[in-house]
N, C-alpha and C. Protein backbone atom coordinates (compact mmCIF):
# COMPACT_ATOMS: atom_id res chain seq x y z
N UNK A 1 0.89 -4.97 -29.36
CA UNK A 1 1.36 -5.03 -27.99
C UNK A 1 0.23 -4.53 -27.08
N UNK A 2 0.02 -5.41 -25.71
CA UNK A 2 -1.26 -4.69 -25.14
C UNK A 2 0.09 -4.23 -23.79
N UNK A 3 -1.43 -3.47 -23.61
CA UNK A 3 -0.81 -2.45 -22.16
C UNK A 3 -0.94 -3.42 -20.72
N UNK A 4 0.62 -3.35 -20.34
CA UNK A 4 0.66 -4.22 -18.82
C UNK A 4 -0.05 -4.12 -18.07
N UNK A 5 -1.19 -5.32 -17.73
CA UNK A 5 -1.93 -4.96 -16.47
C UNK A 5 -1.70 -4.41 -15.02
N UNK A 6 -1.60 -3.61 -14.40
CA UNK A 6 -1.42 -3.30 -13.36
C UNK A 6 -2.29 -3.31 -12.34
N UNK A 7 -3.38 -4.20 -12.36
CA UNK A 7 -4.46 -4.44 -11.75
C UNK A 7 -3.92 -5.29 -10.13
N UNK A 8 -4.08 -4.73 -8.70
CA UNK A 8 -3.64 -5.66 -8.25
C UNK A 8 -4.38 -5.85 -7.47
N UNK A 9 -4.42 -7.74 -7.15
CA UNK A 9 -5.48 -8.41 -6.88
C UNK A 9 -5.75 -9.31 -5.04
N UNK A 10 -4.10 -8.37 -4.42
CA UNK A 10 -4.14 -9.61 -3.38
C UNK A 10 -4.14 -7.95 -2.22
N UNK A 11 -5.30 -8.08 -1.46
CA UNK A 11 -5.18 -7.20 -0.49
C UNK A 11 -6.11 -6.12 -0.82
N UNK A 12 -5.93 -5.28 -0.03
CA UNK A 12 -6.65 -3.60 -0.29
C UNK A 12 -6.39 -3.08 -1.39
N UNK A 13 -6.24 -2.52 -2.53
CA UNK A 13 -5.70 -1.67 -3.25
C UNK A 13 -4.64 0.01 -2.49
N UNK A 14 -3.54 -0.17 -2.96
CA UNK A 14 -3.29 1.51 -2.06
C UNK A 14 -3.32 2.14 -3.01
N UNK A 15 -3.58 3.62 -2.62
CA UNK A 15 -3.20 4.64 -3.38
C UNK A 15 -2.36 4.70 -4.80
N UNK A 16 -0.78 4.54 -4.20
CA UNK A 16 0.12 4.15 -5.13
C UNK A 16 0.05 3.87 -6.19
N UNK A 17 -0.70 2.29 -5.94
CA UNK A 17 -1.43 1.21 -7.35
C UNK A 17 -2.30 1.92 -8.06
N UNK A 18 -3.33 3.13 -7.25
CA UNK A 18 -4.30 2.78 -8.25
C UNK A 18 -4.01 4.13 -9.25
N UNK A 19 -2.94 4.30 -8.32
CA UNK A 19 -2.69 6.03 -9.44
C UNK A 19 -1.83 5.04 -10.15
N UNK A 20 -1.43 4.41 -10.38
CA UNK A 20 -0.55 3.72 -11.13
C UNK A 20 -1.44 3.12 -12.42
N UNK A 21 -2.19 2.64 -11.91
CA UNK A 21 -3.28 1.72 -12.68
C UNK A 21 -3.99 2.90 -13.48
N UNK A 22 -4.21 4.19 -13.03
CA UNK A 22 -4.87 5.39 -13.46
C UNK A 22 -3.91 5.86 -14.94
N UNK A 23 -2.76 5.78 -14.57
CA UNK A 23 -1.69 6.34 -15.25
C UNK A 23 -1.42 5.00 -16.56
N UNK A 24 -2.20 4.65 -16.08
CA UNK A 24 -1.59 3.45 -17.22
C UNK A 24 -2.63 2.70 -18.18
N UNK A 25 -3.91 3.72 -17.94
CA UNK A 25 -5.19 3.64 -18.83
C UNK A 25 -5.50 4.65 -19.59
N UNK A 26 -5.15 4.34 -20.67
CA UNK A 26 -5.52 5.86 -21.71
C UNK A 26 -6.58 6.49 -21.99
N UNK A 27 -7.57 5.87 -21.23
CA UNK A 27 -9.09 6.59 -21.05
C UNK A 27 -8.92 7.47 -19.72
N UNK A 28 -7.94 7.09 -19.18
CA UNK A 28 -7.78 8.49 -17.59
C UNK A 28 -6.92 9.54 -18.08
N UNK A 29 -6.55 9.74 -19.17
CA UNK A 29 -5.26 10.93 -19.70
C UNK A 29 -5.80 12.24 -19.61
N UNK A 30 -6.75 12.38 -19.58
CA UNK A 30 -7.78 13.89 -19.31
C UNK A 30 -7.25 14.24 -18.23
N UNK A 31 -6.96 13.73 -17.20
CA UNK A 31 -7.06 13.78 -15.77
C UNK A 31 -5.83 13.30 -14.89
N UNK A 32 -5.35 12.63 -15.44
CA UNK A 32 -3.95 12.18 -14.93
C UNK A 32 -2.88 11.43 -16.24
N UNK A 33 -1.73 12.00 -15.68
CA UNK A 33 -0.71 11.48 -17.29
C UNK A 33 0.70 11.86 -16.51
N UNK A 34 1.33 11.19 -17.34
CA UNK A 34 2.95 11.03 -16.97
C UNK A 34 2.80 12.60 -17.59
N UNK A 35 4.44 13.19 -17.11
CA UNK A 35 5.03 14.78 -17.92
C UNK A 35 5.55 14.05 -18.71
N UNK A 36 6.29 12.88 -18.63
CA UNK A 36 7.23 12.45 -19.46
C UNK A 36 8.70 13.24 -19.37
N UNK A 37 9.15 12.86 -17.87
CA UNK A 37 10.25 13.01 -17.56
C UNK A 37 10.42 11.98 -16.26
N UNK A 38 10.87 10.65 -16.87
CA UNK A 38 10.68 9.88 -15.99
C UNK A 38 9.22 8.94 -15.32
N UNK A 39 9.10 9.00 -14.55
CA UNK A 39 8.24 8.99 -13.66
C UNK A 39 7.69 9.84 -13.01
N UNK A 40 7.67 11.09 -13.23
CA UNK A 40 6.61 12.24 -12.75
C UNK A 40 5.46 12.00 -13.41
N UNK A 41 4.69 12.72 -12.58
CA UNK A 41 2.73 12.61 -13.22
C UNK A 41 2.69 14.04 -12.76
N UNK A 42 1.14 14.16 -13.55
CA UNK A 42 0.68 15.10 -13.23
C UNK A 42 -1.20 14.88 -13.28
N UNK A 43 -1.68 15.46 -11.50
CA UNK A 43 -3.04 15.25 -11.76
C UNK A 43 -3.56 16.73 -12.28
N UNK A 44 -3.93 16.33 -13.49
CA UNK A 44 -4.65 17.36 -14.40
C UNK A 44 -6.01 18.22 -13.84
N UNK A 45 -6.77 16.88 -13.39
CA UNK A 45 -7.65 17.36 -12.56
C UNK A 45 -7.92 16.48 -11.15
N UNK A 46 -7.09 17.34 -10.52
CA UNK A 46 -7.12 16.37 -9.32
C UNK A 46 -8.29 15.98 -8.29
N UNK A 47 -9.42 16.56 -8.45
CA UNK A 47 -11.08 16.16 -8.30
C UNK A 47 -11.45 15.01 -8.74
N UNK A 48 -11.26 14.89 -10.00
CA UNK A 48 -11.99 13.68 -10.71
C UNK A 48 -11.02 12.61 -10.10
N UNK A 49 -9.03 12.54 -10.06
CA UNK A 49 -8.62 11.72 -9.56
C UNK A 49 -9.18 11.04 -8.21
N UNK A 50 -9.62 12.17 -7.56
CA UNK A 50 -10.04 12.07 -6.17
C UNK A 50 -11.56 11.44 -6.00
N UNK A 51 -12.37 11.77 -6.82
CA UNK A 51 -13.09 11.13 -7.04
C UNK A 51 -13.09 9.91 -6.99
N UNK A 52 -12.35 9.00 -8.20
CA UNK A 52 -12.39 7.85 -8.60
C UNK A 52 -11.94 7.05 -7.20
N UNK A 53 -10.79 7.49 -6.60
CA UNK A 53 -10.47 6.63 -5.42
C UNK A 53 -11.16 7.28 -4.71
N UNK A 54 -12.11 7.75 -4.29
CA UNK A 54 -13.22 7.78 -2.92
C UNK A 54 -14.24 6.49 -4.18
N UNK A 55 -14.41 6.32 -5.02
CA UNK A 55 -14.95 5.65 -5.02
C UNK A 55 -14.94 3.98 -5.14
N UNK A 56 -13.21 3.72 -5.64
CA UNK A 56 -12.71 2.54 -5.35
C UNK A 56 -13.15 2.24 -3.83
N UNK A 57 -12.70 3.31 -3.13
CA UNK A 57 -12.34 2.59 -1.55
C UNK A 57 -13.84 3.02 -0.62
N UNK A 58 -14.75 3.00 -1.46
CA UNK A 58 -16.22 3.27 -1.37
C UNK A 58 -16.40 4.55 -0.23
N UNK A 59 -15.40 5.83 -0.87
CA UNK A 59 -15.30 6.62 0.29
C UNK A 59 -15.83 8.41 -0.57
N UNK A 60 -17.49 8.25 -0.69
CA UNK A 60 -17.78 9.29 -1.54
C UNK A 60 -17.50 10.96 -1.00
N UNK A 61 -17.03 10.52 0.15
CA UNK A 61 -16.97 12.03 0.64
C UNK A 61 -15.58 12.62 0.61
N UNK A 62 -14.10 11.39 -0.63
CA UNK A 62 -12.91 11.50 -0.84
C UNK A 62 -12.92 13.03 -1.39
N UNK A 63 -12.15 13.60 -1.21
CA UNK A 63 -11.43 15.00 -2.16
C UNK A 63 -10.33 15.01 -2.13
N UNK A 64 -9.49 16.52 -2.96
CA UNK A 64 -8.06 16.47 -3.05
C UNK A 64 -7.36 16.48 -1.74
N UNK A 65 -8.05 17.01 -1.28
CA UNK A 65 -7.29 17.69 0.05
C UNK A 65 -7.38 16.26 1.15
N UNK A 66 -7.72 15.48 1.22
CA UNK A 66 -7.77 13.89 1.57
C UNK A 66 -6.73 12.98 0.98
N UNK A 67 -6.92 13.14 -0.28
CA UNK A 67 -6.25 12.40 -1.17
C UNK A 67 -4.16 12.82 -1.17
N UNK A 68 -4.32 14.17 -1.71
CA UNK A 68 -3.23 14.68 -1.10
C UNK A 68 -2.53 14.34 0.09
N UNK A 69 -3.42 13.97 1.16
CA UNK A 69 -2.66 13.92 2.80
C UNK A 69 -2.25 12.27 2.47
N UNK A 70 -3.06 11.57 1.75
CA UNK A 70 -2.78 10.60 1.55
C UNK A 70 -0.94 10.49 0.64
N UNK A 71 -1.02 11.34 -0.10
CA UNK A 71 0.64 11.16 -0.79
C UNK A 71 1.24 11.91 -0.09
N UNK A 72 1.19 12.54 0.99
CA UNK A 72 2.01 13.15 1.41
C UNK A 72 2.88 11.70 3.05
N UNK A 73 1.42 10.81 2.87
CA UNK A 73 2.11 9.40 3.97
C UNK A 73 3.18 8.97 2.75
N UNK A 74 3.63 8.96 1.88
CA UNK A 74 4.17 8.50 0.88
C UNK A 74 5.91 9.17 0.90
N UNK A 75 5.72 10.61 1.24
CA UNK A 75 7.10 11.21 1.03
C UNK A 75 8.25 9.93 1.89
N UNK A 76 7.72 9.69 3.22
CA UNK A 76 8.86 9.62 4.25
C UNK A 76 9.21 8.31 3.76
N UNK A 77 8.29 7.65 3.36
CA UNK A 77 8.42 5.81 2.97
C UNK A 77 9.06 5.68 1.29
N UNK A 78 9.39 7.32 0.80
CA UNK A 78 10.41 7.25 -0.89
C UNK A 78 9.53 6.30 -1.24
N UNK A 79 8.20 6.33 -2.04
CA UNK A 79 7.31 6.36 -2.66
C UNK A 79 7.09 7.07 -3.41
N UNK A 80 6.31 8.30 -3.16
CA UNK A 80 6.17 8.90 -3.93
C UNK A 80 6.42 11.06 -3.34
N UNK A 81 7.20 11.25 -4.31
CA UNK A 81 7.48 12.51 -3.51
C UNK A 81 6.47 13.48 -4.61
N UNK A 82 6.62 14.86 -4.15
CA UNK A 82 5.95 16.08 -4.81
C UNK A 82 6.91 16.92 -5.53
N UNK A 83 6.61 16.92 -6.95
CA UNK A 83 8.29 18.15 -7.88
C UNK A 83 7.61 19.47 -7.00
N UNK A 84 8.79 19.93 -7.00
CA UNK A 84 8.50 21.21 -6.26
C UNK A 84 8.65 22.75 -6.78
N UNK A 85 7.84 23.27 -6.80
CA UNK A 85 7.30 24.55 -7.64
C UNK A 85 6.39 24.30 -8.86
N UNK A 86 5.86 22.73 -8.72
CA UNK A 86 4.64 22.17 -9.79
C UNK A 86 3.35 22.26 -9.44
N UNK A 87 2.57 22.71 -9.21
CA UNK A 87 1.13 22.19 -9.07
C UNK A 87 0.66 21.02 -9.36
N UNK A 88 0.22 19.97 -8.20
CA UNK A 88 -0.51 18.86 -8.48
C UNK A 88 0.42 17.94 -9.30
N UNK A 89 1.83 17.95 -9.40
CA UNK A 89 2.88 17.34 -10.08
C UNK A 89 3.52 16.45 -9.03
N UNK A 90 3.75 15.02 -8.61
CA UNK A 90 4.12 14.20 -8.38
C UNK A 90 5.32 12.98 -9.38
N UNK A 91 5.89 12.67 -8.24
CA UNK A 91 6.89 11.76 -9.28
C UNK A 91 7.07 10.27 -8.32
N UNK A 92 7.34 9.31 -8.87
CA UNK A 92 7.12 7.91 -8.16
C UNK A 92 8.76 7.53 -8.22
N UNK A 93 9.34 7.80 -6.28
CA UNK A 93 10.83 7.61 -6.45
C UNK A 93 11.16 6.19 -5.95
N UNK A 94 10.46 5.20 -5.63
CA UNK A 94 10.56 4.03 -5.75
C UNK A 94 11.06 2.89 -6.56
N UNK A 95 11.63 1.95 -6.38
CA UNK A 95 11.92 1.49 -8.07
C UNK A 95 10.84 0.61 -8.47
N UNK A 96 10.28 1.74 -9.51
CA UNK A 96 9.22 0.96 -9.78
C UNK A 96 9.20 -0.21 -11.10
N UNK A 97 10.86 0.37 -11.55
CA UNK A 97 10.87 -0.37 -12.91
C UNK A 97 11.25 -2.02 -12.52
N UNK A 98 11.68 -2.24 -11.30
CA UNK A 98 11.67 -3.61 -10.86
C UNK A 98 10.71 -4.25 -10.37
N UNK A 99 9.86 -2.92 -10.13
CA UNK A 99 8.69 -3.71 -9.67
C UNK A 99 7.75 -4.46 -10.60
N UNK A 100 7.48 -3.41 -11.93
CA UNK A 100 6.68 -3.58 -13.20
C UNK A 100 7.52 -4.35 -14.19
N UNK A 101 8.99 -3.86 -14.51
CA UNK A 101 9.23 -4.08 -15.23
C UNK A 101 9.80 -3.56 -16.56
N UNK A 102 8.72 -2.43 -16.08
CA UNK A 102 9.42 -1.54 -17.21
C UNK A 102 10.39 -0.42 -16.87
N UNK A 103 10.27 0.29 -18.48
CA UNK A 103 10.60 1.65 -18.04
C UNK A 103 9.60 2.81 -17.89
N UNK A 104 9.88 4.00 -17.62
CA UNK A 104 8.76 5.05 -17.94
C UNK A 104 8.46 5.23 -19.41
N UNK A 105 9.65 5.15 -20.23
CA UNK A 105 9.54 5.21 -21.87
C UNK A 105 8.88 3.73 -22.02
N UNK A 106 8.85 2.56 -21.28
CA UNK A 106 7.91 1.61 -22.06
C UNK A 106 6.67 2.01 -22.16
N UNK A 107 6.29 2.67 -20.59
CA UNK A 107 4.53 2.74 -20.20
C UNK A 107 4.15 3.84 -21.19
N UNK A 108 5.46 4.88 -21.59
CA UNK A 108 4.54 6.02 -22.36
C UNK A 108 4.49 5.32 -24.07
N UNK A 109 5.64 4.70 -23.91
CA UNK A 109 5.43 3.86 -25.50
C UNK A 109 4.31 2.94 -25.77
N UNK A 110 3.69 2.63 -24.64
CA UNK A 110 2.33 1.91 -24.66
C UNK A 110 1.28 2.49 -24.78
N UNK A 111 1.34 3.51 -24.18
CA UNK A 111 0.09 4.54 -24.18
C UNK A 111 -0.41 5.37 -25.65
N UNK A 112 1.37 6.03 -25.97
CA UNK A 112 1.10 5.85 -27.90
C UNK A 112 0.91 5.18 -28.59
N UNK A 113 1.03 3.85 -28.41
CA UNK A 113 0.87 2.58 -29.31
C UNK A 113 -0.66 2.13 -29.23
N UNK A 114 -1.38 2.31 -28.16
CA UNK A 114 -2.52 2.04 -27.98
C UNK A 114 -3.45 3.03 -28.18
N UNK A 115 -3.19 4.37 -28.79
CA UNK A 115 -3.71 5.18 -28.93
C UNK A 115 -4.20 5.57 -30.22
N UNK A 116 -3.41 4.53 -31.07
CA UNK A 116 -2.98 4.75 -32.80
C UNK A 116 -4.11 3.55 -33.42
């Protein structure tokens, strides 16, 4: 079984996607990974996350504290909210399983399957 592309190809990339796309490459698990309760994540190291999208969106001077303000445009639009009393712990309250397709147990069942 390969892992669902989540690559998306029509427009800007947002945020959203690419933490999505982040979360769904098992070479980014150092740094970002589901808790595995649902759809929560957690950025492990939220620098390097921040990194990578300042450098998608060719913006090298991105950090957390940028990036952050960026999910925080996310709360009001039920996207993506913040667990609260987590550090750097986010959860995606959107339905994303209609969007993708899956479930959260598919994407993490992919991530073990591709790991083996």
């Amino acid at each position: 079984t390969t892992m669902p592309s989540l690559q998306v190809s029509c427009g800007p990339i947002q945020l959203w996607q690419f933490l999505l796309e982040l979360l769904t490459d098992k070479s980014c698990q150092s740094f970002i990974s589901w808790t595995g309760d649902g759809w929560e994540f957690k950025l492990s190291d939220p620098d390097e996350v921040a990194r990578r999208w300042g450098k998608r969106k060719n913006k090298p001077k991105m950090n957390y504290e940028k990036l952050s303000r960026g999910l925080r445009y996310y709360y009001d639009k039920n996207i993506i909210h913040k667990t609260s009393g987590k550090r750097y712990v986010y959860r995606f309250v959107c339905d994303l399983k209609s969007l993708l397709g899956y479930t959260p147990e598919d994407l993490c069942a992919f991530l073990i399957n591709d790991q083996k």
